[in-house]
PDB file of N, CA and C in Angstrom:
ATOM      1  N   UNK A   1     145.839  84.558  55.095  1.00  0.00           N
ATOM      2  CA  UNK A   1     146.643  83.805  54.148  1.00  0.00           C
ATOM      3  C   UNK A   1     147.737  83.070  54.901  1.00  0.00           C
ATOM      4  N   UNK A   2     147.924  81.745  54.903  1.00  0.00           N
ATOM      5  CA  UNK A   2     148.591  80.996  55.462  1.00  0.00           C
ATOM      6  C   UNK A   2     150.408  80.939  54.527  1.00  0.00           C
ATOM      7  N   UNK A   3     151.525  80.421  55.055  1.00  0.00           N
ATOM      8  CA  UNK A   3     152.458  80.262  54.680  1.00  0.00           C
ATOM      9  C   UNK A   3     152.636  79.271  54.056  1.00  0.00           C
ATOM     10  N   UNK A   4     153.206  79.063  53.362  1.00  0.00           N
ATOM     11  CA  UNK A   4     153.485  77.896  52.147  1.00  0.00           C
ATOM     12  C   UNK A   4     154.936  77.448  51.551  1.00  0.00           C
ATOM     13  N   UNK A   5     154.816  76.232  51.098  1.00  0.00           N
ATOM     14  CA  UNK A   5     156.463  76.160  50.851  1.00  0.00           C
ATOM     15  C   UNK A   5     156.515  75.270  49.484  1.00  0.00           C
ATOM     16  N   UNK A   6     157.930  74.924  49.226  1.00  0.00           N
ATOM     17  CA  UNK A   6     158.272  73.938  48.127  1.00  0.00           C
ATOM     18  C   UNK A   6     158.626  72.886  48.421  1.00  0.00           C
ATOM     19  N   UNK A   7     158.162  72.101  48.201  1.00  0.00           N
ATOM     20  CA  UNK A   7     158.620  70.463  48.151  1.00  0.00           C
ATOM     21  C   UNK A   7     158.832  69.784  47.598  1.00  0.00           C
ATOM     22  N   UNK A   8     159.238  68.442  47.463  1.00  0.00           N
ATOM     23  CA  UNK A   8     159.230  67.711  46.362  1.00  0.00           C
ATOM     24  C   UNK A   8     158.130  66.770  46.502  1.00  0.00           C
ATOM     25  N   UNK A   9     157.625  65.790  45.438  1.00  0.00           N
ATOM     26  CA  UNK A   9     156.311  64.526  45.905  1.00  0.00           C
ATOM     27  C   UNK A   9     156.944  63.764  46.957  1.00  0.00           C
ATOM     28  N   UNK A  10     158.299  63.001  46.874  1.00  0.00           N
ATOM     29  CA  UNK A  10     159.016  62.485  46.920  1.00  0.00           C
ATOM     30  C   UNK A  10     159.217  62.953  49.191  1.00  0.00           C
ATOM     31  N   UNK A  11     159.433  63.722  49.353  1.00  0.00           N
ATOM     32  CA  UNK A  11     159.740  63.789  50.686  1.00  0.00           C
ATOM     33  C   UNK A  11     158.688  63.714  51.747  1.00  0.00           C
ATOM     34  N   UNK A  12     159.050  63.026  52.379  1.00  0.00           N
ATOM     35  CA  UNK A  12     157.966  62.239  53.361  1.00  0.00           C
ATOM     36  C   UNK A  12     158.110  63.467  55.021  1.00  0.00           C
ATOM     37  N   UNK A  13     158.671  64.215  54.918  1.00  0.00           N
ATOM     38  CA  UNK A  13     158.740  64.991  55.881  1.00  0.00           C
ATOM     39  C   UNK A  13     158.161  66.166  55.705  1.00  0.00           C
ATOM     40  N   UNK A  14     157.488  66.946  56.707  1.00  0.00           N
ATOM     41  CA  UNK A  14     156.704  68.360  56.902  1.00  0.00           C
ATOM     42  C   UNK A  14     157.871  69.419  56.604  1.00  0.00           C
ATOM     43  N   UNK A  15     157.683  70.058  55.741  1.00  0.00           N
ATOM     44  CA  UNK A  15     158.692  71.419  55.964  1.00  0.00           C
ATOM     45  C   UNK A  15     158.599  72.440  56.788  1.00  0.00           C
ATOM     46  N   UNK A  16     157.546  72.239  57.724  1.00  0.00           N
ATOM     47  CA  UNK A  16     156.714  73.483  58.565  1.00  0.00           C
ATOM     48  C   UNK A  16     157.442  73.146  60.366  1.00  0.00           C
ATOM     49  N   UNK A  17     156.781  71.686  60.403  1.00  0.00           N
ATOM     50  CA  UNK A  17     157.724  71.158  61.476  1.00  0.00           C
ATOM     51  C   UNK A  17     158.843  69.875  61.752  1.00  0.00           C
ATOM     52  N   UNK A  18     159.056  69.913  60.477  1.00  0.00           N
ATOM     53  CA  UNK A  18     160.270  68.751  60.459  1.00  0.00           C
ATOM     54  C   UNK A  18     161.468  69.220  59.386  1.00  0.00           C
ATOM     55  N   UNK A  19     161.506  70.733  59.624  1.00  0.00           N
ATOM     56  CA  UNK A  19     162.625  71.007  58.458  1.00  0.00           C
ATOM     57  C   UNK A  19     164.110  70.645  58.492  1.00  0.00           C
ATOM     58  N   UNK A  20     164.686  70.321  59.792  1.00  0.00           N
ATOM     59  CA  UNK A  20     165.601  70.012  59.699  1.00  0.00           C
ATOM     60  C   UNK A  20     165.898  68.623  58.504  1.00  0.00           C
ATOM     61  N   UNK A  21     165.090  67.708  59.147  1.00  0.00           N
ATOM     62  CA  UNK A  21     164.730  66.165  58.447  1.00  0.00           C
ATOM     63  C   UNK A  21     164.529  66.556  57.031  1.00  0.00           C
ATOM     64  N   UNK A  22     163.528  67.362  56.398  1.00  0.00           N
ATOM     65  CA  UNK A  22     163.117  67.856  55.034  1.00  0.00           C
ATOM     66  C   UNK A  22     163.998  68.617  54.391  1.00  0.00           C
ATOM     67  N   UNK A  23     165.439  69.258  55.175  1.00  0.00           N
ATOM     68  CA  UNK A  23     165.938  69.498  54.117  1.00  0.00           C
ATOM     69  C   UNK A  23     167.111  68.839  53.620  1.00  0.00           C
ATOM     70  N   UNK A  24     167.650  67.934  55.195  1.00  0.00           N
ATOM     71  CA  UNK A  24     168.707  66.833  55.189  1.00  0.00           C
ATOM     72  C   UNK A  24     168.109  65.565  53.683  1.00  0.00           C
ATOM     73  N   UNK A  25     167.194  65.136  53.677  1.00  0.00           N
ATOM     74  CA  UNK A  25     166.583  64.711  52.748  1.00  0.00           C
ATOM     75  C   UNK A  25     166.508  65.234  51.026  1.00  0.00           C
ATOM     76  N   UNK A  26     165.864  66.414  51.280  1.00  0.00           N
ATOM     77  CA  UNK A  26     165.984  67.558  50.219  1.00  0.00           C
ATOM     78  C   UNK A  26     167.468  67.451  49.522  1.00  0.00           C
ATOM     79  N   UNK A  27     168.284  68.524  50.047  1.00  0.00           N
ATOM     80  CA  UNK A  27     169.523  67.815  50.162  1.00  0.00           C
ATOM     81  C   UNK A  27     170.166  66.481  49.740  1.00  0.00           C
ATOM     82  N   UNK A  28     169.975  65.445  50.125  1.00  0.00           N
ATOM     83  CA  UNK A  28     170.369  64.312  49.915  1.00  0.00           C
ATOM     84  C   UNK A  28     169.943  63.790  48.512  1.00  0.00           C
ATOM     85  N   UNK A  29     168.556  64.152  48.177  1.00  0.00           N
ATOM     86  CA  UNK A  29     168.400  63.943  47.034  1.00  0.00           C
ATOM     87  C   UNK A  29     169.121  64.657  45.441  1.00  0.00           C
ATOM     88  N   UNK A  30     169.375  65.860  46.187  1.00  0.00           N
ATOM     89  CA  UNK A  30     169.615  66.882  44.902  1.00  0.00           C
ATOM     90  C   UNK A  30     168.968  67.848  44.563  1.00  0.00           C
ATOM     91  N   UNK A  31     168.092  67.989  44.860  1.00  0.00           N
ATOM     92  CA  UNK A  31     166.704  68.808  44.721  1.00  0.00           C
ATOM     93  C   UNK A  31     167.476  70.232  44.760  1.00  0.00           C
ATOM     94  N   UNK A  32     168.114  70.421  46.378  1.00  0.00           N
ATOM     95  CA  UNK A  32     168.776  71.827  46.831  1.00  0.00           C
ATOM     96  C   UNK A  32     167.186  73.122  46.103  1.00  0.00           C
ATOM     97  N   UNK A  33     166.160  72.644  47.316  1.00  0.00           N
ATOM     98  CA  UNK A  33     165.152  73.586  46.762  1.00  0.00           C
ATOM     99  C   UNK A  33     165.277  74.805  47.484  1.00  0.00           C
ATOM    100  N   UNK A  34     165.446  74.532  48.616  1.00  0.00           N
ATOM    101  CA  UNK A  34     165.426  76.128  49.102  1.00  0.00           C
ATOM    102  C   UNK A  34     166.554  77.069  48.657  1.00  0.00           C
ATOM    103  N   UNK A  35     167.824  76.188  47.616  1.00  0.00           N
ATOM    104  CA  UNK A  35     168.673  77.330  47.032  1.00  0.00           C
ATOM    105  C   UNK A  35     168.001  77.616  45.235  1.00  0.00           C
ATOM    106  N   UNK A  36     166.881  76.826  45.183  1.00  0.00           N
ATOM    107  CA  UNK A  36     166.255  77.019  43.759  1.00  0.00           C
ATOM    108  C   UNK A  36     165.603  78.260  44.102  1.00  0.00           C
ATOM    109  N   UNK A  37     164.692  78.170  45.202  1.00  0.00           N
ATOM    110  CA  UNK A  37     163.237  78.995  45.247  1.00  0.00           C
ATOM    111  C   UNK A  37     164.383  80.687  45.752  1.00  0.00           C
ATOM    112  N   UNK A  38     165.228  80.511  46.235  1.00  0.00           N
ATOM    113  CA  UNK A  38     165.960  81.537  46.567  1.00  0.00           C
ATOM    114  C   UNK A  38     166.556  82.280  45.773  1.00  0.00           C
ATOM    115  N   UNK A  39     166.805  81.402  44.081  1.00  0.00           N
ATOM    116  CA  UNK A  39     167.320  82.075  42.896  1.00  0.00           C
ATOM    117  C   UNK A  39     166.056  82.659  42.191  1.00  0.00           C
ATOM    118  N   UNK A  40     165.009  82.483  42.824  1.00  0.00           N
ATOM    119  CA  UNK A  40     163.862  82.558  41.737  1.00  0.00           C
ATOM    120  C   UNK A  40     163.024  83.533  42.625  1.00  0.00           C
ATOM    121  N   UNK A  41     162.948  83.783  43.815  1.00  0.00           N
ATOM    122  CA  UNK A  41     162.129  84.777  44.584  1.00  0.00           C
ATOM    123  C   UNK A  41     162.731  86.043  44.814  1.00  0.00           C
ATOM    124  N   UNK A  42     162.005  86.974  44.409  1.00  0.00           N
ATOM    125  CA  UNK A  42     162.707  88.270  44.914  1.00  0.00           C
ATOM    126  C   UNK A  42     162.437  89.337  45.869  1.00  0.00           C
ATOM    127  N   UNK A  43     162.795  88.581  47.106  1.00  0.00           N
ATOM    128  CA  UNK A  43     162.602  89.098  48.407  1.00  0.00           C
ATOM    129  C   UNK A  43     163.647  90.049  48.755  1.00  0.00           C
ATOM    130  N   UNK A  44     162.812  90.823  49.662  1.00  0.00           N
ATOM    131  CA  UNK A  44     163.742  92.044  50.308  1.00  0.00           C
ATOM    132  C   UNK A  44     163.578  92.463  51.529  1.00  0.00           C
ATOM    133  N   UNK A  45     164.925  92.528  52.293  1.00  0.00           N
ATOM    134  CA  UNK A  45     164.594  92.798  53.524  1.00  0.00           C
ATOM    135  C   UNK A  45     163.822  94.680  53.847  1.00  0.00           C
ATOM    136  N   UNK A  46     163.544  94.872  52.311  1.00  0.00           N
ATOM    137  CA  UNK A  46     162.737  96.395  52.671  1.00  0.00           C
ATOM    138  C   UNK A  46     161.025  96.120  52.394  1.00  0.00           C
ATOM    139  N   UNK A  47     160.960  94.854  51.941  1.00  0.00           N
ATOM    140  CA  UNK A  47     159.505  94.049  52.099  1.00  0.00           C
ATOM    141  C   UNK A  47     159.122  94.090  53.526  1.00  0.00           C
ATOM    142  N   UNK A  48     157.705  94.142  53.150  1.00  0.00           N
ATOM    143  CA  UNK A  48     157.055  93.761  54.813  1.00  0.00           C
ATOM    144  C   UNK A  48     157.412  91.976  54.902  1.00  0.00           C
ATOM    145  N   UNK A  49     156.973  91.256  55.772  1.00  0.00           N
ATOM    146  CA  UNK A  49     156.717  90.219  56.115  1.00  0.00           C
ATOM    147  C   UNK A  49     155.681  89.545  54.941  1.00  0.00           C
ATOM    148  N   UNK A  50     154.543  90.191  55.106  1.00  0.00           N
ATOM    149  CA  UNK A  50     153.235  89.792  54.042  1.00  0.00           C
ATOM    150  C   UNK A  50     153.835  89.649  52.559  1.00  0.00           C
ATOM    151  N   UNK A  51     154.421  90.969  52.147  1.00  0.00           N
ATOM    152  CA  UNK A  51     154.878  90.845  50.700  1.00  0.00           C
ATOM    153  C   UNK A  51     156.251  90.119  50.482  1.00  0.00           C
ATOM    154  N   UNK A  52     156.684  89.373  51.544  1.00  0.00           N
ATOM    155  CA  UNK A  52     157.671  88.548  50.599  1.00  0.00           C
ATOM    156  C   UNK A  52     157.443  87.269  50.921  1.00  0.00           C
ATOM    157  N   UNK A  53     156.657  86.877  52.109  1.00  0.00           N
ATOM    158  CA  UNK A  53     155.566  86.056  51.849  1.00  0.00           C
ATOM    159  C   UNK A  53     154.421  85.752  50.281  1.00  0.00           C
ATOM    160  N   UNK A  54     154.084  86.629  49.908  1.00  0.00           N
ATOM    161  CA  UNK A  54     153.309  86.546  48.824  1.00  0.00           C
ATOM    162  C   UNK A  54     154.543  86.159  47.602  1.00  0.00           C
ATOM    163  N   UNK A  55     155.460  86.757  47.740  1.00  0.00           N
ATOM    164  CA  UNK A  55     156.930  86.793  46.221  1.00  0.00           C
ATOM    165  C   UNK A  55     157.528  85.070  46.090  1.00  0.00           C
ATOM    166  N   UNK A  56     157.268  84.834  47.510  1.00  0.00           N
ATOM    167  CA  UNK A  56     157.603  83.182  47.732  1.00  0.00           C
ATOM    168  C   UNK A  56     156.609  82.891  47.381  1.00  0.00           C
ATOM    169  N   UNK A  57     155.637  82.617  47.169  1.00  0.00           N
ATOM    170  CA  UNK A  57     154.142  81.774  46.594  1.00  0.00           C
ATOM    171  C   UNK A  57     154.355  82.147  45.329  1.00  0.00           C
ATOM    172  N   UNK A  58     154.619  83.800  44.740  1.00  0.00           N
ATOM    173  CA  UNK A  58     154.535  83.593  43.507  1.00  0.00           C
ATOM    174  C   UNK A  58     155.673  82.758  42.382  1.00  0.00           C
ATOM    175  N   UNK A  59     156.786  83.123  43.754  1.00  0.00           N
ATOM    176  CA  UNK A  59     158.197  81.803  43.067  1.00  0.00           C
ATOM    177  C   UNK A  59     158.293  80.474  43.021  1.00  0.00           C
ATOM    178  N   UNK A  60     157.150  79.973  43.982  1.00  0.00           N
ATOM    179  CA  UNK A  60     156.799  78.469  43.920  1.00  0.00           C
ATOM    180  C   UNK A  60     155.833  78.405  43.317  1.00  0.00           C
ATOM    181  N   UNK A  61     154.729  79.247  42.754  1.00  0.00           N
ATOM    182  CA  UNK A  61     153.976  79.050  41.666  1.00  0.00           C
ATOM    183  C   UNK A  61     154.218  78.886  40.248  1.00  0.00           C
ATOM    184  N   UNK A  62     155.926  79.520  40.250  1.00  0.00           N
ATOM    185  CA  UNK A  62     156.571  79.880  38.930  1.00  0.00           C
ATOM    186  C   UNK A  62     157.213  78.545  38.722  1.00  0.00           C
ATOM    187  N   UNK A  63     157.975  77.951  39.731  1.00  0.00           N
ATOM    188  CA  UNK A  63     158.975  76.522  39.949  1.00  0.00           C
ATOM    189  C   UNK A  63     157.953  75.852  39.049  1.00  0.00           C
ATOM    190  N   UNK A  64     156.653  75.513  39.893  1.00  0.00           N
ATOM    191  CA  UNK A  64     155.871  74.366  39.548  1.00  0.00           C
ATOM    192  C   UNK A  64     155.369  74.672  38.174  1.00  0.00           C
ATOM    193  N   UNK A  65     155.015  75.510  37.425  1.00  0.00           N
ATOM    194  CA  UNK A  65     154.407  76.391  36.305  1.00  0.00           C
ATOM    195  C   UNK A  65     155.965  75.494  35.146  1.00  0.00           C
ATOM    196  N   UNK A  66     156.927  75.372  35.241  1.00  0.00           N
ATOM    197  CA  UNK A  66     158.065  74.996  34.787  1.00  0.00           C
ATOM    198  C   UNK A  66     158.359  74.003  34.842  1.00  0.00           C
ATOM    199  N   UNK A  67     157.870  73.114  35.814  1.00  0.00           N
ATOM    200  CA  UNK A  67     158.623  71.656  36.475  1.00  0.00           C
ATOM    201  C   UNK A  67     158.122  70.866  35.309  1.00  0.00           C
ATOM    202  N   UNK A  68     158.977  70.578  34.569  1.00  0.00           N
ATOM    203  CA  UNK A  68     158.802  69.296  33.319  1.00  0.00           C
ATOM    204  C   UNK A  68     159.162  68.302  34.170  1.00  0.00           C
ATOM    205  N   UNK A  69     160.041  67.893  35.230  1.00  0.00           N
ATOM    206  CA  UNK A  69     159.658  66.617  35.910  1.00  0.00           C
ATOM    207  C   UNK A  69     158.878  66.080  36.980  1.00  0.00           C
ATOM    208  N   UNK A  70     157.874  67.120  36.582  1.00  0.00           N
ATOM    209  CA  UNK A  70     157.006  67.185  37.709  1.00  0.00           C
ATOM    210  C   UNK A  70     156.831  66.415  38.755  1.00  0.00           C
ATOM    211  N   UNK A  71     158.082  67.507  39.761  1.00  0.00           N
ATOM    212  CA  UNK A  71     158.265  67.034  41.654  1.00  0.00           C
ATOM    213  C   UNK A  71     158.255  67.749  42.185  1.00  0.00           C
ATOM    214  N   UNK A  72     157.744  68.991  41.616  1.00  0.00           N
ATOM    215  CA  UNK A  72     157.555  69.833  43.036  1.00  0.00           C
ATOM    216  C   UNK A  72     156.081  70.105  43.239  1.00  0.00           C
ATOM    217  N   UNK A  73     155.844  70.150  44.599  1.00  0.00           N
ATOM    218  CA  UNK A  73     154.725  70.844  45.016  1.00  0.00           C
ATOM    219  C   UNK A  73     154.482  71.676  46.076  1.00  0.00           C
ATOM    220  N   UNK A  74     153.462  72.133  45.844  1.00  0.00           N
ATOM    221  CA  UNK A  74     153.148  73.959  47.181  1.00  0.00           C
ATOM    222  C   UNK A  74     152.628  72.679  48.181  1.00  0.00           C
ATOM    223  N   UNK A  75     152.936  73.329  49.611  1.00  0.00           N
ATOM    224  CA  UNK A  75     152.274  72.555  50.933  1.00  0.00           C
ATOM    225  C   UNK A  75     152.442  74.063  51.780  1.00  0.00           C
ATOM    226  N   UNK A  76     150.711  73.717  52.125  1.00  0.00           N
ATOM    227  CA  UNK A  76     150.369  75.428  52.865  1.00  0.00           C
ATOM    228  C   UNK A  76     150.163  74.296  54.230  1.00  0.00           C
ATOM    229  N   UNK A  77     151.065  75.880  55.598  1.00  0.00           N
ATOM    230  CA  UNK A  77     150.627  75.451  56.887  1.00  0.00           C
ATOM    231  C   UNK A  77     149.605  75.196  57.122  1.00  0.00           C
ATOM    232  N   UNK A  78     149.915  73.970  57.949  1.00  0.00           N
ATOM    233  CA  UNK A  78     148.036  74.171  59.060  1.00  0.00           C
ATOM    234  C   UNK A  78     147.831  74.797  59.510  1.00  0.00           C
ATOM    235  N   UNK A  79     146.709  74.907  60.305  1.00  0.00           N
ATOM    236  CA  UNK A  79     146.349  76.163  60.818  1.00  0.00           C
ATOM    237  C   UNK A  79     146.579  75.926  62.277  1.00  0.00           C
ATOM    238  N   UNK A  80     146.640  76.593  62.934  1.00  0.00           N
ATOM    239  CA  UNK A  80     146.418  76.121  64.498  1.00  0.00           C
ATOM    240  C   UNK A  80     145.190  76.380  64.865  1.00  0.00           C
ATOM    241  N   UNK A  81     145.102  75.619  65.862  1.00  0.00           N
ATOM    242  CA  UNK A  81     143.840  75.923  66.581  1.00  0.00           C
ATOM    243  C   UNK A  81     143.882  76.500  68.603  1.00  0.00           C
ATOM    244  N   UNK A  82     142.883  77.447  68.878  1.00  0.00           N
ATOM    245  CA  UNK A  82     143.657  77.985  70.342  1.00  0.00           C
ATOM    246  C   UNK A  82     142.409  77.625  71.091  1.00  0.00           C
TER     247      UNK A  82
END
């Protein structure tokens, strides 16, 4: 299961490797998503890695499940290749 995030349609930058840019943007717009998905996920540092990984997918599943102005969307990492 790969990592995943929130975005808006609207931002032209990677959140995976251009987050600085994606959230200066983010930010700039108003959005302030990573302090949305942070009111809405309930992570714990007594979670493994995996399960608050999964609590973030299910909080950006919940965002978008809600978004009447529909701008947000899930963007899952690539994968690498070795």
């Amino acid at each position: 299961m790969g990592r995943v995030r929130l975005t808006t349609v609207d931002n032209p930058y990677d959140p995976f490797e251009q987050f600085t840019s994606w959230f200066l943007f983010d930010e700039e717009k108003g959005y302030h998503s990573v302090s949305y998905l942070g009111r809405i996920a309930r992570t714990s540092d007594e979670l493994s890695d995996e399960e608050n990984n999964r609590e973030e997918e299910r909080a950006i599943d919940e965002i978008i499940k809600y978004d009447f102005r529909n701008i947000y969307r899930k963007v899952r990492e690539k994968a690498t290749t070795v």
